[in-house]
PDB file of N, CA and C in Angstrom:
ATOM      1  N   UNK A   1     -15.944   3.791  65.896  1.00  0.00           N
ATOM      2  CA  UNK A   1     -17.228   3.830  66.585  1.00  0.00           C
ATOM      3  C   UNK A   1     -18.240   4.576  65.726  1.00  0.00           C
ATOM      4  N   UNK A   2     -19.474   3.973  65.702  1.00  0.00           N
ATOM      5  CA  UNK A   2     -20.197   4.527  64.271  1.00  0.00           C
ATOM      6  C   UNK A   2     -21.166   5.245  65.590  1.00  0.00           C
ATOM      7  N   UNK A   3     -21.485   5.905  65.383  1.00  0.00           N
ATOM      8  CA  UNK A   3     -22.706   7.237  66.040  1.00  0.00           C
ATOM      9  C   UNK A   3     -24.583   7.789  65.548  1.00  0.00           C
ATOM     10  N   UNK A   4     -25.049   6.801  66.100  1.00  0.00           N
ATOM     11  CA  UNK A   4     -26.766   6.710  65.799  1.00  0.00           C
ATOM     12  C   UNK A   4     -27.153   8.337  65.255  1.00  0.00           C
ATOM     13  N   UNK A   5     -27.656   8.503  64.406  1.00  0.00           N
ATOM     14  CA  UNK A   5     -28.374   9.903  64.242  1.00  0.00           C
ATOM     15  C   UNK A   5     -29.834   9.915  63.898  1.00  0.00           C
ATOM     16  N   UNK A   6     -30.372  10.758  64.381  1.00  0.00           N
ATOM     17  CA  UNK A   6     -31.903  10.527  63.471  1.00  0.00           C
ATOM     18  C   UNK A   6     -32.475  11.353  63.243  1.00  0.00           C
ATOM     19  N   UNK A   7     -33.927  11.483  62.072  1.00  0.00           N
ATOM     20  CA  UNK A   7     -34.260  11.989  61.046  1.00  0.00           C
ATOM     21  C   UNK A   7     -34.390  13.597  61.505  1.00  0.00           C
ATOM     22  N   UNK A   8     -34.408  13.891  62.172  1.00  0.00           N
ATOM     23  CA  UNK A   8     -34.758  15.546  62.845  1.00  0.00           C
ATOM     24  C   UNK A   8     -33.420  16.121  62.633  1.00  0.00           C
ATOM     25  N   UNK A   9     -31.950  15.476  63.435  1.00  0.00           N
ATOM     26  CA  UNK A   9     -31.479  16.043  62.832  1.00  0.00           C
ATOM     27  C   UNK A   9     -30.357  16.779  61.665  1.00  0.00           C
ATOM     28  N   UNK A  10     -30.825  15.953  60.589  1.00  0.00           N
ATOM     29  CA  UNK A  10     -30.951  16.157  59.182  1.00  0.00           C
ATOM     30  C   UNK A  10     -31.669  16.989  58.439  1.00  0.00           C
ATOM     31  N   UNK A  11     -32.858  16.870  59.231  1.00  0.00           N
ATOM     32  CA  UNK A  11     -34.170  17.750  58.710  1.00  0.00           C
ATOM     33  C   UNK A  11     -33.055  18.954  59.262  1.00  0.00           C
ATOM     34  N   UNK A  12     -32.856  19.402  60.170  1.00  0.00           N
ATOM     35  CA  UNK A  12     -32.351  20.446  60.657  1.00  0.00           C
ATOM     36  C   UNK A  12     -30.954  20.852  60.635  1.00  0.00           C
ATOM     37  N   UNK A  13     -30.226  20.443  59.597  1.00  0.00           N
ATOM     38  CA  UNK A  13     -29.024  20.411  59.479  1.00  0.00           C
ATOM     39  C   UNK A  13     -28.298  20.955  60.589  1.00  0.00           C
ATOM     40  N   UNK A  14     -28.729  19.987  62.034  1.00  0.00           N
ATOM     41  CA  UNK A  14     -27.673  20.254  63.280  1.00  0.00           C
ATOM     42  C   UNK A  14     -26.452  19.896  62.778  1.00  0.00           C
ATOM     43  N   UNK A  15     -25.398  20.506  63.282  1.00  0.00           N
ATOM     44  CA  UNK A  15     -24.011  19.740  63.546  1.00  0.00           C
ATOM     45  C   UNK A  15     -23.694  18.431  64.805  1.00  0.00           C
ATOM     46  N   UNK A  16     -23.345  17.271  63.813  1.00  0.00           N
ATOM     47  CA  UNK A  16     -23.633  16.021  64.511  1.00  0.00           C
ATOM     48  C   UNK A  16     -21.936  15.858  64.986  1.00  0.00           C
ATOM     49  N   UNK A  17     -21.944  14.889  65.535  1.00  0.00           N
ATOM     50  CA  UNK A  17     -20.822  14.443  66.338  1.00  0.00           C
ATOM     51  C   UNK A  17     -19.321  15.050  66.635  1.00  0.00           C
ATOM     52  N   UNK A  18     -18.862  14.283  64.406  1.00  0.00           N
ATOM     53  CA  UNK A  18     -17.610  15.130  64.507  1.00  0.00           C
ATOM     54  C   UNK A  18     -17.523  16.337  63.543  1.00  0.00           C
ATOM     55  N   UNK A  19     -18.417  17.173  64.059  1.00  0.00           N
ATOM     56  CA  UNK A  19     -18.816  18.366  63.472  1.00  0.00           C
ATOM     57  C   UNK A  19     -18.912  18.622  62.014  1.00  0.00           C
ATOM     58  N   UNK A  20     -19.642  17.166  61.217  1.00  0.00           N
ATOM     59  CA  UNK A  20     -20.365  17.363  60.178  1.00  0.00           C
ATOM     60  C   UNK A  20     -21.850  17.897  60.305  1.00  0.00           C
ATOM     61  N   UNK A  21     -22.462  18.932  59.277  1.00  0.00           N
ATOM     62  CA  UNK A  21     -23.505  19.008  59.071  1.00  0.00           C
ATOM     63  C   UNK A  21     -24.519  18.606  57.796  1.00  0.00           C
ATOM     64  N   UNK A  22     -25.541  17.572  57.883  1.00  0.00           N
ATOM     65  CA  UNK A  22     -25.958  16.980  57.053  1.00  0.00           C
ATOM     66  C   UNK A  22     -26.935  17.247  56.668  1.00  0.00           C
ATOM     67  N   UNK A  23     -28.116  17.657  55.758  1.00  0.00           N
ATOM     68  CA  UNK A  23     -29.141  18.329  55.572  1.00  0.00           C
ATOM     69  C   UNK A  23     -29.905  16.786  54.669  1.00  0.00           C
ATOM     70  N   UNK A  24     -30.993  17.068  54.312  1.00  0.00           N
ATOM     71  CA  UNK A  24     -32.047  16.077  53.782  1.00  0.00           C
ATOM     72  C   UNK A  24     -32.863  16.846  52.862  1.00  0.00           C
ATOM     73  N   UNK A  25     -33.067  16.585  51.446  1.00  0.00           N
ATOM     74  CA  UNK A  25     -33.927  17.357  51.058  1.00  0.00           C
ATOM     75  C   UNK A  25     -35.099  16.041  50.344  1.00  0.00           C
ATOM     76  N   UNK A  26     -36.073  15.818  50.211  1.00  0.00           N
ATOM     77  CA  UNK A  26     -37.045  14.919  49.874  1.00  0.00           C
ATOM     78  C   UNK A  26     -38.225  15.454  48.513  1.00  0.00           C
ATOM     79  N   UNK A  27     -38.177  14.550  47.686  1.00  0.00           N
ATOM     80  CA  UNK A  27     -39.395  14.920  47.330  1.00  0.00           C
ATOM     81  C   UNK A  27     -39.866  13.023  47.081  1.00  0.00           C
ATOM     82  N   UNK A  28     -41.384  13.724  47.030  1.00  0.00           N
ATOM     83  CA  UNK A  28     -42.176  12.446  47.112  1.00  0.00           C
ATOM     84  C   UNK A  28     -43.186  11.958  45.504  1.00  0.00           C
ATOM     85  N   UNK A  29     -42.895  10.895  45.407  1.00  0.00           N
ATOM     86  CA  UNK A  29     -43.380  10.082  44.369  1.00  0.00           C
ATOM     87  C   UNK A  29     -42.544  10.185  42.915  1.00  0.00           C
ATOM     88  N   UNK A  30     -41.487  10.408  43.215  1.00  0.00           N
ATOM     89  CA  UNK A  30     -40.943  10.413  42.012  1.00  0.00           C
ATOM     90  C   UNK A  30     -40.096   9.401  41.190  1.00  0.00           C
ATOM     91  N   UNK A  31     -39.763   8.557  41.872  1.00  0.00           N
ATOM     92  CA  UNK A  31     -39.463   7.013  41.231  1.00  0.00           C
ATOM     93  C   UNK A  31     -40.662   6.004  41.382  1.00  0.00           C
ATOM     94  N   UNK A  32     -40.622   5.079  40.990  1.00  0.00           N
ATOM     95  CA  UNK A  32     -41.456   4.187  41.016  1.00  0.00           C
ATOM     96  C   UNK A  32     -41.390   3.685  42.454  1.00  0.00           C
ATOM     97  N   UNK A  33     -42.820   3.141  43.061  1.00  0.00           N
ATOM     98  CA  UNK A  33     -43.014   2.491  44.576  1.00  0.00           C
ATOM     99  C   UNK A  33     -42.336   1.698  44.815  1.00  0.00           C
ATOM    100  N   UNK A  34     -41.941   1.035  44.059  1.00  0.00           N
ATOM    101  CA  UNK A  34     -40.762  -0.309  44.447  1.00  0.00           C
ATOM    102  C   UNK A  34     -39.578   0.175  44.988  1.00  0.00           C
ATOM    103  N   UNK A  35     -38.832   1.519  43.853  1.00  0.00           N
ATOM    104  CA  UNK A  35     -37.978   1.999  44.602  1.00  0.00           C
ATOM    105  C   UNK A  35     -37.461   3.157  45.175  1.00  0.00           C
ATOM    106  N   UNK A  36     -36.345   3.120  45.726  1.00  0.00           N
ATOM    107  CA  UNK A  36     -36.223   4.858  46.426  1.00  0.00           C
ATOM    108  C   UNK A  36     -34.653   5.468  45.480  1.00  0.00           C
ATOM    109  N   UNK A  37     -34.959   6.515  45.564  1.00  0.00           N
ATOM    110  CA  UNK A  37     -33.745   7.487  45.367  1.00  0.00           C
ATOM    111  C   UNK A  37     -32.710   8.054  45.723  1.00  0.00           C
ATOM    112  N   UNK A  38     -31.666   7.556  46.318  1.00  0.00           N
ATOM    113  CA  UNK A  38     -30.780   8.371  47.190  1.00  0.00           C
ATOM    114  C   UNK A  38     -29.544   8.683  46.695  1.00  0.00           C
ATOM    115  N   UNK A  39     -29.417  10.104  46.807  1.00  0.00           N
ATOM    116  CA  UNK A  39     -28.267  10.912  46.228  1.00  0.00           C
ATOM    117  C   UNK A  39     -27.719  12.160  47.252  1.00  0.00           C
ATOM    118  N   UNK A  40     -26.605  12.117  47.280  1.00  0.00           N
ATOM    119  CA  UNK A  40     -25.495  13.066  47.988  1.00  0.00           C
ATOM    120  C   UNK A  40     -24.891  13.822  47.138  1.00  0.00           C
ATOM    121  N   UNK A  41     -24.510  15.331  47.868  1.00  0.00           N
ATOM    122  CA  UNK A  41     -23.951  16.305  47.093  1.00  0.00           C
ATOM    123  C   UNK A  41     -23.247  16.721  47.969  1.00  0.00           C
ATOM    124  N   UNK A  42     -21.891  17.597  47.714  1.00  0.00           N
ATOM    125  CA  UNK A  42     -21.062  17.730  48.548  1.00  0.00           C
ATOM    126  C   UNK A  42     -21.477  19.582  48.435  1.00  0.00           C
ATOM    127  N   UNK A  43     -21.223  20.227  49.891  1.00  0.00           N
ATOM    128  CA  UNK A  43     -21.123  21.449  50.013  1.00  0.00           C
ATOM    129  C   UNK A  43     -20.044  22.043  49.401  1.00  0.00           C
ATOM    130  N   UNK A  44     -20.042  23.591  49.056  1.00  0.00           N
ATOM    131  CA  UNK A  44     -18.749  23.872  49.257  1.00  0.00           C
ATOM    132  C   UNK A  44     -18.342  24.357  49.482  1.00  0.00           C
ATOM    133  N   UNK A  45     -17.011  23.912  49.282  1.00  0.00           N
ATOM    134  CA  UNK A  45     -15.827  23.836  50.810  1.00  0.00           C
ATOM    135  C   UNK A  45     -15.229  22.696  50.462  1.00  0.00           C
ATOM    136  N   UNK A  46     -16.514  21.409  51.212  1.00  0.00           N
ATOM    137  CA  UNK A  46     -16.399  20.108  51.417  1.00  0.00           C
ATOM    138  C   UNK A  46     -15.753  19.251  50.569  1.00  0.00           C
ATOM    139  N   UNK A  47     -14.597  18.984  51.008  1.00  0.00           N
ATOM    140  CA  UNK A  47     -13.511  17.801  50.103  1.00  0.00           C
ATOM    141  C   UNK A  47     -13.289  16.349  51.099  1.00  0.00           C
ATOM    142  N   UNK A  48     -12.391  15.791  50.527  1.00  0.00           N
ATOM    143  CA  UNK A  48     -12.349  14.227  50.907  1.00  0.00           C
ATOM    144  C   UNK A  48     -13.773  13.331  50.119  1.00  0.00           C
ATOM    145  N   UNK A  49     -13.232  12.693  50.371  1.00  0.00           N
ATOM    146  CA  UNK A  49     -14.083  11.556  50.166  1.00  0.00           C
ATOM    147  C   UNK A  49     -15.640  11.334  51.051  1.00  0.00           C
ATOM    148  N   UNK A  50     -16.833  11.203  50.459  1.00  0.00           N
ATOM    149  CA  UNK A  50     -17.869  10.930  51.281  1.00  0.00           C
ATOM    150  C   UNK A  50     -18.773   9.969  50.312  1.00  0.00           C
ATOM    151  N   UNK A  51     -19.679   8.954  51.395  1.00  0.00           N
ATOM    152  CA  UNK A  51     -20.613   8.089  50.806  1.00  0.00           C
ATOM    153  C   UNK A  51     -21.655   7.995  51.714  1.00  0.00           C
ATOM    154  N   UNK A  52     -22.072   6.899  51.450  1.00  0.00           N
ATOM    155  CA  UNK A  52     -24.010   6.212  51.675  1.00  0.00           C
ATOM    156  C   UNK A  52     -23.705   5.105  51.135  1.00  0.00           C
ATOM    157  N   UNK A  53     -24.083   4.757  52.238  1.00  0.00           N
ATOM    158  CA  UNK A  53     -24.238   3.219  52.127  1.00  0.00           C
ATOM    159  C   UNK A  53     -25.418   2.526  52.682  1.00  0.00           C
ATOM    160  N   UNK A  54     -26.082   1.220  52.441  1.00  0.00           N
ATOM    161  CA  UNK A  54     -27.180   0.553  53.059  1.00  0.00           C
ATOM    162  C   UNK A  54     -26.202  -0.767  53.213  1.00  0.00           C
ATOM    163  N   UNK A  55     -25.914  -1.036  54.657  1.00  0.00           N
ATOM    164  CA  UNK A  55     -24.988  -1.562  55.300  1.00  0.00           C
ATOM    165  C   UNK A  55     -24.183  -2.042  53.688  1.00  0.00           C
ATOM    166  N   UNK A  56     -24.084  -3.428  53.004  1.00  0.00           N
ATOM    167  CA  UNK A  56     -22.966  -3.517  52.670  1.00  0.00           C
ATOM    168  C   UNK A  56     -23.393  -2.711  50.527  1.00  0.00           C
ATOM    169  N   UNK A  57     -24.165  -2.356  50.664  1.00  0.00           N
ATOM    170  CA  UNK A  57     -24.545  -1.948  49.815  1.00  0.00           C
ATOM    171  C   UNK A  57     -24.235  -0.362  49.432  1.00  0.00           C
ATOM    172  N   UNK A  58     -23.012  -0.385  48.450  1.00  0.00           N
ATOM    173  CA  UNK A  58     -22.796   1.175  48.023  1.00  0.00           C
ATOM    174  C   UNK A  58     -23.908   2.211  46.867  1.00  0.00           C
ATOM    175  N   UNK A  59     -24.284   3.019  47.834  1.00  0.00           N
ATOM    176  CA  UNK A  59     -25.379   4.162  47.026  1.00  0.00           C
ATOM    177  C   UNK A  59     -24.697   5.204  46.712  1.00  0.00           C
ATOM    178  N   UNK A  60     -23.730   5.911  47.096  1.00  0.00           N
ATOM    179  CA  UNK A  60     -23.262   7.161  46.602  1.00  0.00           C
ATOM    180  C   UNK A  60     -22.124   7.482  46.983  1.00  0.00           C
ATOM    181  N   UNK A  61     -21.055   8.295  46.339  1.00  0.00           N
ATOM    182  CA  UNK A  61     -19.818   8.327  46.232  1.00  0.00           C
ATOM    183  C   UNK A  61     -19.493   9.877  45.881  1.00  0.00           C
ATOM    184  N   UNK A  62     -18.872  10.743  46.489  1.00  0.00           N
ATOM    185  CA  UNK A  62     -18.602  11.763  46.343  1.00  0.00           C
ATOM    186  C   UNK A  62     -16.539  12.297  46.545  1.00  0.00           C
ATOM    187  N   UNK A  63     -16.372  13.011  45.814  1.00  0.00           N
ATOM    188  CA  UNK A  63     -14.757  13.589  46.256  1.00  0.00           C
ATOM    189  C   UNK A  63     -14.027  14.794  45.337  1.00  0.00           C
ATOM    190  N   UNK A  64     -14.162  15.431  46.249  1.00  0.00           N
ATOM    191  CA  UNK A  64     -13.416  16.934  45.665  1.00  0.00           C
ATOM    192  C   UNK A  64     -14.534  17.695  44.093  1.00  0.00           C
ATOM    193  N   UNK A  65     -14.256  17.323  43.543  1.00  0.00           N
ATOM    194  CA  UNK A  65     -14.398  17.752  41.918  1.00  0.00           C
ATOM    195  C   UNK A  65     -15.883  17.446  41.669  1.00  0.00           C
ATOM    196  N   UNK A  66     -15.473  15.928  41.951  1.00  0.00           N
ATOM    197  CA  UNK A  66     -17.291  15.221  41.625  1.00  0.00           C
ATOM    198  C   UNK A  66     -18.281  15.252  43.024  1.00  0.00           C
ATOM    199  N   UNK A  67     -18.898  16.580  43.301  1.00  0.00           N
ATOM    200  CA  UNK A  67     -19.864  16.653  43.801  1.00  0.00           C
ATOM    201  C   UNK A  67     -20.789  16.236  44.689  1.00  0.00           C
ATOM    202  N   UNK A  68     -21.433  14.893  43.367  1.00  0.00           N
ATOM    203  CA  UNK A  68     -22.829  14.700  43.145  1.00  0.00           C
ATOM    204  C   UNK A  68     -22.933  13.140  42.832  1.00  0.00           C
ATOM    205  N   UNK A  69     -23.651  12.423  42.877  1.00  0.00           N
ATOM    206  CA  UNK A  69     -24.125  11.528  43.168  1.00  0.00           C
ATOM    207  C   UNK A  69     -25.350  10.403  43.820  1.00  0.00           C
ATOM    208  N   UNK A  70     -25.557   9.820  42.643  1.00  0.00           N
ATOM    209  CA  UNK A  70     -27.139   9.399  42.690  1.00  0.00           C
ATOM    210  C   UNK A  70     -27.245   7.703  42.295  1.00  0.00           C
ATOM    211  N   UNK A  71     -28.136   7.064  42.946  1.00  0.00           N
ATOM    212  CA  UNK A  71     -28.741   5.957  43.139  1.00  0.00           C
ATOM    213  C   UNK A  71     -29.885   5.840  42.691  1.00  0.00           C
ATOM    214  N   UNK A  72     -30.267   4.157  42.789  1.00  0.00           N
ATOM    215  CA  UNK A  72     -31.964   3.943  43.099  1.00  0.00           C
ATOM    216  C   UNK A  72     -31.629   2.298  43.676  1.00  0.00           C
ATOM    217  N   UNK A  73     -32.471   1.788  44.552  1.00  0.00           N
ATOM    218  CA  UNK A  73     -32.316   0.455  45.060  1.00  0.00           C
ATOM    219  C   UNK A  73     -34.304   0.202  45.284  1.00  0.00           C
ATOM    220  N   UNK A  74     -33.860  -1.055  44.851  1.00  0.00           N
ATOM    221  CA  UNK A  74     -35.023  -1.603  45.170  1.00  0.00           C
ATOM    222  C   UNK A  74     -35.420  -1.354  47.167  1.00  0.00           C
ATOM    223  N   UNK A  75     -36.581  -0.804  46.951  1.00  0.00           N
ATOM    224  CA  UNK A  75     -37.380  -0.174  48.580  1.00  0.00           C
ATOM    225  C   UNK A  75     -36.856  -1.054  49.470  1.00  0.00           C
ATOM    226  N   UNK A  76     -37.125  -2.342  49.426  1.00  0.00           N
ATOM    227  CA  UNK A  76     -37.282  -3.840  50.028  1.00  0.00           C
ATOM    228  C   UNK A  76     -35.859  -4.021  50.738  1.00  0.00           C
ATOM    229  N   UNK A  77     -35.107  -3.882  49.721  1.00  0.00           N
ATOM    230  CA  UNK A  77     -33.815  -4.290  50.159  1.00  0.00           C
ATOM    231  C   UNK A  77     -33.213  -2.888  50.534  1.00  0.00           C
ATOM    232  N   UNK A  78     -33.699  -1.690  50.681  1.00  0.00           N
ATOM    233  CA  UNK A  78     -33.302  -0.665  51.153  1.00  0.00           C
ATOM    234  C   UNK A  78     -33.422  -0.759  52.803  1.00  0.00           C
ATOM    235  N   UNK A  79     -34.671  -0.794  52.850  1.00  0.00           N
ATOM    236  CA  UNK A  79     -35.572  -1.023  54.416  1.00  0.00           C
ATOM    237  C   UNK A  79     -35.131  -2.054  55.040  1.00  0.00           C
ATOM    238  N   UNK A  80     -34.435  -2.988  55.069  1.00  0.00           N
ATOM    239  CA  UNK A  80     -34.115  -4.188  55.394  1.00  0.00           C
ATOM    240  C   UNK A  80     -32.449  -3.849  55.727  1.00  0.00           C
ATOM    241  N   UNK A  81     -31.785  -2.865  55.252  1.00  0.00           N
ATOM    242  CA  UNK A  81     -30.485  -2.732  55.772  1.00  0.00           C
ATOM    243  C   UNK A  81     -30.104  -1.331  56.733  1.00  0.00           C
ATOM    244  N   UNK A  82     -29.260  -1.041  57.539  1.00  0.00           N
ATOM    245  CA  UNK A  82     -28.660  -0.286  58.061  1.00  0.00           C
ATOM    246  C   UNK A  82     -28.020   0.989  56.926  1.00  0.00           C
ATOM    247  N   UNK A  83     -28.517   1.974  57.081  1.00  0.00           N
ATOM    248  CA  UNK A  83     -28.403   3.251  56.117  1.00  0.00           C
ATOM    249  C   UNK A  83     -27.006   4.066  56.523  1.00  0.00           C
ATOM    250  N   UNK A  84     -26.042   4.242  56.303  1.00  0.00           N
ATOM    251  CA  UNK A  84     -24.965   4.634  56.909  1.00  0.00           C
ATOM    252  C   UNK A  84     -24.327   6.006  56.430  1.00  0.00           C
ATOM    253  N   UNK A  85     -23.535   6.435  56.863  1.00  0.00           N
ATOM    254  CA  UNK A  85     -22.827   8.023  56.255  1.00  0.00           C
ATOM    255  C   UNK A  85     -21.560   7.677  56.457  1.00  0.00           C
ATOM    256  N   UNK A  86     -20.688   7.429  55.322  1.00  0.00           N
ATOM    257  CA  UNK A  86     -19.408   7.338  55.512  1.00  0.00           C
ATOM    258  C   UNK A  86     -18.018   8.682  55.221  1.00  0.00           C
ATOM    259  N   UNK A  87     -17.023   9.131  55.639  1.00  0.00           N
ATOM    260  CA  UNK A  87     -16.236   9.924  55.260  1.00  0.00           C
ATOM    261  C   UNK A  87     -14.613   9.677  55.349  1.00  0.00           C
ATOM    262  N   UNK A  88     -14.184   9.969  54.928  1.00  0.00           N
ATOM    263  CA  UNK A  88     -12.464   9.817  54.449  1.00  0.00           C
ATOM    264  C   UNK A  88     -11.936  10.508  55.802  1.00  0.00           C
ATOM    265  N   UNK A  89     -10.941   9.892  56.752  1.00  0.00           N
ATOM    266  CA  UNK A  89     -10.298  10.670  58.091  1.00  0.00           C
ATOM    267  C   UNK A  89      -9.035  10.418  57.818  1.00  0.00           C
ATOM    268  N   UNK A  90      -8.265  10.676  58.802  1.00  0.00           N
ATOM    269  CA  UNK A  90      -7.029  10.405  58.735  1.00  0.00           C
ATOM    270  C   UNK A  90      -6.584   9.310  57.893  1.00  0.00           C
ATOM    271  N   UNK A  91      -5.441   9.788  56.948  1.00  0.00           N
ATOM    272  CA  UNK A  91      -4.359   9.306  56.146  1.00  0.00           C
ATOM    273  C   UNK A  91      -5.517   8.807  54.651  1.00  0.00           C
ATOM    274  N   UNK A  92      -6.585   9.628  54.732  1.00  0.00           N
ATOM    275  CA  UNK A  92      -8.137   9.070  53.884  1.00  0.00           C
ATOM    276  C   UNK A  92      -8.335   7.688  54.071  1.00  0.00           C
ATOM    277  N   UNK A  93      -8.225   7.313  55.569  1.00  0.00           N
ATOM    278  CA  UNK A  93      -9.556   6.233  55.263  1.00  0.00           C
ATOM    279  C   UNK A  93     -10.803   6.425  55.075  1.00  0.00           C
ATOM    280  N   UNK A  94     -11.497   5.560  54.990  1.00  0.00           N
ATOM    281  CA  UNK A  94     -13.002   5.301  54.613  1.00  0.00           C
ATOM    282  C   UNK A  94     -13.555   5.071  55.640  1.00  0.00           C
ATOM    283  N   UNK A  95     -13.935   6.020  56.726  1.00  0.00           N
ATOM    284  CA  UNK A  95     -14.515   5.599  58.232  1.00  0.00           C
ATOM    285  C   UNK A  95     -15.830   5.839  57.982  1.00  0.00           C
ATOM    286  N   UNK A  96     -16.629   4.668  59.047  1.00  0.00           N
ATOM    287  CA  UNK A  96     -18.057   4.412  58.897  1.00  0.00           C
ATOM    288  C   UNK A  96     -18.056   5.409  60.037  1.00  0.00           C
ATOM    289  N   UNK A  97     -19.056   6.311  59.831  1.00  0.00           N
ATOM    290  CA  UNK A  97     -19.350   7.855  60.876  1.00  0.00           C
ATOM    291  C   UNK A  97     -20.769   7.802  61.638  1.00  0.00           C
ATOM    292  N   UNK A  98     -21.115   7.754  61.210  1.00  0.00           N
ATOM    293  CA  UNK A  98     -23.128   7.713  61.412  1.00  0.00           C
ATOM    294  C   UNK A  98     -23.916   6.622  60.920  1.00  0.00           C
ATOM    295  N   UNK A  99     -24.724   6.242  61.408  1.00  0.00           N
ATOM    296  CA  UNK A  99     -25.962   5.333  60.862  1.00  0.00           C
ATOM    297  C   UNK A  99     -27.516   6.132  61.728  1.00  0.00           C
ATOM    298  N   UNK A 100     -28.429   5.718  60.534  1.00  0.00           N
ATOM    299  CA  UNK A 100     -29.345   6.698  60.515  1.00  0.00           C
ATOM    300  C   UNK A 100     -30.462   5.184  61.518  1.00  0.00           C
ATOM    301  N   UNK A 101     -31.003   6.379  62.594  1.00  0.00           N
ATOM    302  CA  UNK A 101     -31.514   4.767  63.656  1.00  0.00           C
ATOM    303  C   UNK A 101     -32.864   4.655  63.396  1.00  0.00           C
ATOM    304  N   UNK A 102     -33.400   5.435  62.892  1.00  0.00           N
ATOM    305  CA  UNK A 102     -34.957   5.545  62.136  1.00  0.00           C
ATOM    306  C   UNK A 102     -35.670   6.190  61.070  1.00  0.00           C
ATOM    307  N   UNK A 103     -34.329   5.497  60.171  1.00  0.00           N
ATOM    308  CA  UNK A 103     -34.620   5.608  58.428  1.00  0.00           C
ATOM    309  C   UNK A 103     -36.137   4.987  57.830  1.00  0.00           C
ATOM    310  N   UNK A 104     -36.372   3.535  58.434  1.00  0.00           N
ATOM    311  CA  UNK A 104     -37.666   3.099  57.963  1.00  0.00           C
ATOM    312  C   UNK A 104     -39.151   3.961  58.749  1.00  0.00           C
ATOM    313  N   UNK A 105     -38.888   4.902  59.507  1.00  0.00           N
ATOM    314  CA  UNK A 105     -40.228   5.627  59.805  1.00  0.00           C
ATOM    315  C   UNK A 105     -40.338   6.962  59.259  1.00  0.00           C
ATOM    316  N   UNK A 106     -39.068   7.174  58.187  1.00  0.00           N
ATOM    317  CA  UNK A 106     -39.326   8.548  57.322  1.00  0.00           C
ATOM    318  C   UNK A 106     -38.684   8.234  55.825  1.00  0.00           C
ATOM    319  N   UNK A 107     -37.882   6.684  55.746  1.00  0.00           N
ATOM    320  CA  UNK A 107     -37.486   7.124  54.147  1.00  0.00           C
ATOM    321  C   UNK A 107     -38.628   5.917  53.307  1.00  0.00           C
ATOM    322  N   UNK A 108     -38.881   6.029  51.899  1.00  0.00           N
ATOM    323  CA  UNK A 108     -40.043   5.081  51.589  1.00  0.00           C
ATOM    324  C   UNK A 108     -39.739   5.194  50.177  1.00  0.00           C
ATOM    325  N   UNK A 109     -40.741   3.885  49.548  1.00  0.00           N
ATOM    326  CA  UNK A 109     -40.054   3.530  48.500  1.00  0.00           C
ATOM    327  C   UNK A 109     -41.226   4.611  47.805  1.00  0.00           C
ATOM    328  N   UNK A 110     -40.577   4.924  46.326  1.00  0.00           N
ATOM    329  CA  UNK A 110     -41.112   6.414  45.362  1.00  0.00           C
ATOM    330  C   UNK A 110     -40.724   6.998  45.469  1.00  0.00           C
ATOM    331  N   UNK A 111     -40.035   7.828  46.797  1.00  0.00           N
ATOM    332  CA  UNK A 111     -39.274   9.127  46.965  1.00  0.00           C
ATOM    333  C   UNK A 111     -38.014   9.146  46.835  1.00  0.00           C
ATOM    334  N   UNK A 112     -37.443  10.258  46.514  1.00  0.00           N
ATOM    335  CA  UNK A 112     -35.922  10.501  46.334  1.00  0.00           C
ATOM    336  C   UNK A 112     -35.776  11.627  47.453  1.00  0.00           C
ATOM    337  N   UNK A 113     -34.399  11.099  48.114  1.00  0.00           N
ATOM    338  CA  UNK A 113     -33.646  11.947  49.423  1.00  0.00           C
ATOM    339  C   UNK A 113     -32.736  12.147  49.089  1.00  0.00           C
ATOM    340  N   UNK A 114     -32.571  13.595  49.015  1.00  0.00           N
ATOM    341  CA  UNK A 114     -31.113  14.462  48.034  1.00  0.00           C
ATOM    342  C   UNK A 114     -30.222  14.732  49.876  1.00  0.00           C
ATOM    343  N   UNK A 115     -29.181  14.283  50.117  1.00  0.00           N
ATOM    344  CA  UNK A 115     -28.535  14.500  51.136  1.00  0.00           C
ATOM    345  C   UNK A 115     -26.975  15.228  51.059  1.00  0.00           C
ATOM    346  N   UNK A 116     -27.091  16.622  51.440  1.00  0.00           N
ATOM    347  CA  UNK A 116     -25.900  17.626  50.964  1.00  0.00           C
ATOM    348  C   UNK A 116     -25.621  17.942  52.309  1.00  0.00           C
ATOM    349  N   UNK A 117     -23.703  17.464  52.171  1.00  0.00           N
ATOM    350  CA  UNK A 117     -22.875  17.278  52.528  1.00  0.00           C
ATOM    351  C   UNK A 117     -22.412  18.584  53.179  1.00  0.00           C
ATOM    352  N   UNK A 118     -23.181  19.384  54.059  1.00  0.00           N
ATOM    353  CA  UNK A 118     -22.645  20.882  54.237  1.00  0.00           C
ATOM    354  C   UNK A 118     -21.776  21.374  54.519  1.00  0.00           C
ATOM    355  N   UNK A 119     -20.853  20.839  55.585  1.00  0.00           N
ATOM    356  CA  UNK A 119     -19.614  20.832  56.127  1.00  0.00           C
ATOM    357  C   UNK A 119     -19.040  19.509  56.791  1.00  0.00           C
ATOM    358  N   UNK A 120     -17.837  20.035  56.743  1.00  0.00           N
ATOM    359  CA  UNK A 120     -17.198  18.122  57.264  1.00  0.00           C
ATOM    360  C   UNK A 120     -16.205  18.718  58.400  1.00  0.00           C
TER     361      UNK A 120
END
């Protein structure tokens, strides 16, 4: 069961569902308008496996050692898909966790959204 989240709270690194906390950091105009930036960093602590995805489209990949992780996708085809947060659960699968329900009224093409992984 995937679990709607939205942009507030990220901005506010609440603790969401299954007591991950996800933070958002933004800056604006720094890729070109066409496209956007999206990269994940893992807290630490934070191990297993974690990603981002734009529904079937993989943006970022994180686990244990390696951190960090960064993208760029064309805006168009960013805005047009379902933005997702995936994490490793039992026996490490790859469970789809969150989808973000009003990504197109805060993420935009030029900017890069650094999204760190605070706790899992």
């Amino acid at each position: 069961m995937t679990i709607a989240i939205n942009w507030n709270q990220l901005v506010n690194a609440e603790k969401l569902h299954d007591g991950d906390r996800i933070a958002v950091q933004v800056q604006n105009g720094v890729v070109p308008p066409e496209q956007i930036q999206i990269e994940l960093q893992l807290g630490s602590g934070v191990t297993w496996w974690k990603g981002l995805q734009a529904s079937e489209i993989v943006l970022c990949q994180c686990q244990d050692s390696q951190n960090y992780s960064s993208s760029r996708v064309n805006y168009d085809e960013f805005s047009a898909r379902t933005f997702t947060f995936w994490k490793a659960k039992t026996f490490g699968v790859h469970t789809h966790m969150y989808h973000l329900n009003d990504q197109n009224n805060h993420m935009k093409g030029g900017n890069s959204y650094l999204f760190q992984w605070i706790h899992d």
